[in-house]
N, C-alpha and C. Protein backbone atom coordinates (compact mmCIF):
# COMPACT_ATOMS: atom_id res chain seq x y z
N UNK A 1 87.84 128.23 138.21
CA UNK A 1 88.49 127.56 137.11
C UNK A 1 87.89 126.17 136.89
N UNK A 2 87.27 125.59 138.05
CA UNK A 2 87.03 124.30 138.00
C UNK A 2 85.92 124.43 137.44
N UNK A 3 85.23 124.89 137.73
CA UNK A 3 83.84 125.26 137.47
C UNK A 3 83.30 125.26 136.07
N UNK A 4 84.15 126.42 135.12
CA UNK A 4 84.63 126.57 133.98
C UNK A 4 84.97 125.58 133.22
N UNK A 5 85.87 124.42 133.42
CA UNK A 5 86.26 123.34 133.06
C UNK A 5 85.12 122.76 132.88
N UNK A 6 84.31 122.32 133.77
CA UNK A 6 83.25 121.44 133.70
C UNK A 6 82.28 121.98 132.86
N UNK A 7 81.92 123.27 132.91
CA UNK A 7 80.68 123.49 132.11
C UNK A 7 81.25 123.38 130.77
N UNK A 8 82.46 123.84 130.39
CA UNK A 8 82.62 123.22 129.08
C UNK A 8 82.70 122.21 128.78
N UNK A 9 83.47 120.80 129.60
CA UNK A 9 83.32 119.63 129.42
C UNK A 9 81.96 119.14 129.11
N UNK A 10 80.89 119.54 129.83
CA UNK A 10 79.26 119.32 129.84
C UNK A 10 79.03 120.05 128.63
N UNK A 11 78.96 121.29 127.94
CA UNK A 11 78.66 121.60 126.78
C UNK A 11 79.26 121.22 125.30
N UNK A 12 80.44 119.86 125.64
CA UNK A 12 80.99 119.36 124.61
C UNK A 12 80.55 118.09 124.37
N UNK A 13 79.92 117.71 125.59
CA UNK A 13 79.14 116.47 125.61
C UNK A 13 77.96 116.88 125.11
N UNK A 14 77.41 117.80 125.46
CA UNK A 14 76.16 117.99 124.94
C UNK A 14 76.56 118.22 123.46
N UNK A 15 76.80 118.47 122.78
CA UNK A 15 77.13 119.33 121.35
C UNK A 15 77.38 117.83 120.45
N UNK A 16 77.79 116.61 120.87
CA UNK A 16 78.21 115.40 120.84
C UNK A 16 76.67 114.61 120.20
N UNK A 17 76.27 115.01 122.09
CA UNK A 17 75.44 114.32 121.81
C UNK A 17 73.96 114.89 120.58
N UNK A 18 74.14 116.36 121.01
CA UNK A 18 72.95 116.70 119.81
C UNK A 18 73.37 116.19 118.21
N UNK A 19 74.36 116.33 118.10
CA UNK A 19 74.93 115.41 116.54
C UNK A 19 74.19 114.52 116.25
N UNK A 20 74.75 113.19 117.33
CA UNK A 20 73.72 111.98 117.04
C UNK A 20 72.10 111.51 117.12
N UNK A 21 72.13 112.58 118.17
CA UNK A 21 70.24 112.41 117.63
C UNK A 21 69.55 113.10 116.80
N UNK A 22 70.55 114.16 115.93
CA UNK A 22 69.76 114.35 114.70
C UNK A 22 70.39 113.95 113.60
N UNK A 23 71.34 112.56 113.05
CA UNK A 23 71.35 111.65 112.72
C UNK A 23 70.13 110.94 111.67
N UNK A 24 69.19 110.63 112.68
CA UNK A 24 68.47 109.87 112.04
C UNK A 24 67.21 111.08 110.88
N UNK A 25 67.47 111.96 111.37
CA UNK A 25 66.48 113.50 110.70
C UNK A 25 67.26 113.73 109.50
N UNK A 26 68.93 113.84 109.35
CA UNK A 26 69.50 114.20 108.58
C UNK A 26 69.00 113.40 107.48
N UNK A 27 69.42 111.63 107.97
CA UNK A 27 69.19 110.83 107.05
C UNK A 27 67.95 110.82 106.01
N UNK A 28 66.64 110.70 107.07
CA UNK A 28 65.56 111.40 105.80
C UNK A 28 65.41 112.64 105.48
N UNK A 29 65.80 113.69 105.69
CA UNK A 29 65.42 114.65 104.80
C UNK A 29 66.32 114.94 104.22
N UNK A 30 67.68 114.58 103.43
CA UNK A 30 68.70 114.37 102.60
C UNK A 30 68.90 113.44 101.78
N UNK A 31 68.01 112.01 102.04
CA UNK A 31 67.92 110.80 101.71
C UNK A 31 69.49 110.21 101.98
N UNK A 32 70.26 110.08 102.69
CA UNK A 32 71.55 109.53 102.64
C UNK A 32 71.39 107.93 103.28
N UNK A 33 72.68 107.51 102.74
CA UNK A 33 72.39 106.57 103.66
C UNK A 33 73.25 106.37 105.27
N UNK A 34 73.03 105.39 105.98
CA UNK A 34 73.95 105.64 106.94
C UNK A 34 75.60 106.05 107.23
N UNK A 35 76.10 105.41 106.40
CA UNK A 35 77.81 105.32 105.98
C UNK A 35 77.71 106.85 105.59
N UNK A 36 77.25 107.54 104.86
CA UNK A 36 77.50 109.12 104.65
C UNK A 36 77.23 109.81 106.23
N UNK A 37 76.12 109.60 106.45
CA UNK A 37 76.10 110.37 107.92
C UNK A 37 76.62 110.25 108.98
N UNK A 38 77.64 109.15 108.98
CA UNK A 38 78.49 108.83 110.02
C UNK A 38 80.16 109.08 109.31
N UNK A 39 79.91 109.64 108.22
CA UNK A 39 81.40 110.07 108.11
C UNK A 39 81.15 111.76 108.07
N UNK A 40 79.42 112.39 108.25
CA UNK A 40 79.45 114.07 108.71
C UNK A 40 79.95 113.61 109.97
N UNK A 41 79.55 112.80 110.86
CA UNK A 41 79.80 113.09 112.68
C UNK A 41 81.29 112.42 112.50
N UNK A 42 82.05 111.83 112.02
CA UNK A 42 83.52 111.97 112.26
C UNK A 42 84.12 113.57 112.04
N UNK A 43 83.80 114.02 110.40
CA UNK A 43 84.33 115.10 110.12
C UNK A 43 84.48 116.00 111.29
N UNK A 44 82.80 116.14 111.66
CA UNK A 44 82.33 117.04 112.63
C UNK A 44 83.42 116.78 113.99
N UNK A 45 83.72 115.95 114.05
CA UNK A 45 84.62 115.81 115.44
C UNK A 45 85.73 116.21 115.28
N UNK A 46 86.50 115.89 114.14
CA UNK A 46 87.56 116.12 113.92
C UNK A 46 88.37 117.51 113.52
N UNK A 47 86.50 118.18 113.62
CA UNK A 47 86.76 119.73 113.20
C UNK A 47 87.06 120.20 114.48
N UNK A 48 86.47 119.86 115.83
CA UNK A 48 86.12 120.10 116.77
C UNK A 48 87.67 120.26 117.59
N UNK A 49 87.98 118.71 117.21
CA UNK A 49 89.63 118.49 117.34
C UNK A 49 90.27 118.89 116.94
N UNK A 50 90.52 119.75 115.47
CA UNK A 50 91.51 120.76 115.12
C UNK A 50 90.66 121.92 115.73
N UNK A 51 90.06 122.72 115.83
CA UNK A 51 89.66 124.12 116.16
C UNK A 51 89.98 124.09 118.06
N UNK A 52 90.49 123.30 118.70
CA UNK A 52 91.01 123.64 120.01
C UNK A 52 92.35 124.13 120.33
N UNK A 53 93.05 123.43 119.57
CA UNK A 53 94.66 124.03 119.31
C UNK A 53 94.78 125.30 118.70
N UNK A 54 93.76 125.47 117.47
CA UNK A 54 93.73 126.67 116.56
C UNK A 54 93.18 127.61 117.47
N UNK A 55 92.15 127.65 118.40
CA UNK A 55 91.94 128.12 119.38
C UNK A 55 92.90 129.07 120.10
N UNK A 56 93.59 128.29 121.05
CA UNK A 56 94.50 128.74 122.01
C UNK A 56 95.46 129.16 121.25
N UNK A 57 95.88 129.10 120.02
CA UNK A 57 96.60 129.80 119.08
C UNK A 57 96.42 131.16 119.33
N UNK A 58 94.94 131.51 118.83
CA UNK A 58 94.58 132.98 118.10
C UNK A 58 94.27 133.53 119.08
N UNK A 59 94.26 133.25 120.36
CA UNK A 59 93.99 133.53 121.78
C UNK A 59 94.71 134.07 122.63
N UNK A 60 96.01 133.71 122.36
CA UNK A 60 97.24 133.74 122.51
C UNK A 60 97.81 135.11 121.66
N UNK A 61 97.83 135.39 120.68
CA UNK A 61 97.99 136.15 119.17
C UNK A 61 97.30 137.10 118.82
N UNK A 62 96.01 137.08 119.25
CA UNK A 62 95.30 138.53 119.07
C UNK A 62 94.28 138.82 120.61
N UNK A 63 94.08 139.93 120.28
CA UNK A 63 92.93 140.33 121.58
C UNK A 63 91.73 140.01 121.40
N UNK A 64 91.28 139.82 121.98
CA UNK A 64 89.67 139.39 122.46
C UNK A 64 88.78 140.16 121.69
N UNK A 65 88.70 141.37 121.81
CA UNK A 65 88.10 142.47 120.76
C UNK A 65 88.72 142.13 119.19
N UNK A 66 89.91 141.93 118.96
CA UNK A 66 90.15 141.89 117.44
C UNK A 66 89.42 140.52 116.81
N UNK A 67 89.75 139.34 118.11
CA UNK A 67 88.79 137.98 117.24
C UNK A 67 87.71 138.18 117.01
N UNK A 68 87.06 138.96 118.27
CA UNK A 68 85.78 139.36 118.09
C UNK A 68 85.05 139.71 116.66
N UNK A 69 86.18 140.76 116.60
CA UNK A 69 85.36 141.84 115.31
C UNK A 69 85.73 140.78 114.30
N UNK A 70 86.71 140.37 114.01
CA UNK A 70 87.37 139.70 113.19
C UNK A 70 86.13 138.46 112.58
N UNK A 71 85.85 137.88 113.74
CA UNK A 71 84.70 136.71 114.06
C UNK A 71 83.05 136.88 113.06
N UNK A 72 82.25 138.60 113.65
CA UNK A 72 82.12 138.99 113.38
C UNK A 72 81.74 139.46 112.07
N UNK A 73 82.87 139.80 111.25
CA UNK A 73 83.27 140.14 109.53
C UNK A 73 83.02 139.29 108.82
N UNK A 74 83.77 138.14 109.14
CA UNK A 74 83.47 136.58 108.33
C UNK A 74 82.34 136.07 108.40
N UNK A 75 81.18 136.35 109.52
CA UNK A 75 79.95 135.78 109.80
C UNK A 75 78.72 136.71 108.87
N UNK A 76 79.12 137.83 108.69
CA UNK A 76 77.79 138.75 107.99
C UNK A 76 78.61 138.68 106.76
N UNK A 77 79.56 137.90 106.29
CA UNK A 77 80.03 138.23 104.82
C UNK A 77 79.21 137.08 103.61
């Protein structure tokens, strides 16, 4: 369990951190300026921060196989 914990803690840091170092890539090949690309990496967090609760919701609520397929449907649509 511990184990588990951590590697996700470490793959949320990482996911964090890949945001901000492509930052400065977004900026030129979109032309934005800074103030826009630092309100994608809030959004982006804040998505991050609602989809954990929504998470353990649907986790809770359906089976593993139904999110799956479910997951799935919406992705090749």
């Amino acid at each position: 369990m511990v184990i588990t914990l951590m590697i996700g803690s470490f793959v949320a840091i990482l996911n964090q951190t890949l945001m901000i170092s492509a930052l400065p890539t977004l900026m030129h090949e979109f032309d934005m300026p800074s103030s826009t690309v630092q309100w994608l990496t809030t959004g982006f967090m804040l998505t991050n921060g609602i989809m954990i609760p929504i998470t353990a919701f649907l986790i809770e609520t359906f089976t593993t196989r139904q999110l799956f397929l479910y997951a799935m449907g919406i992705f090749a649509e």
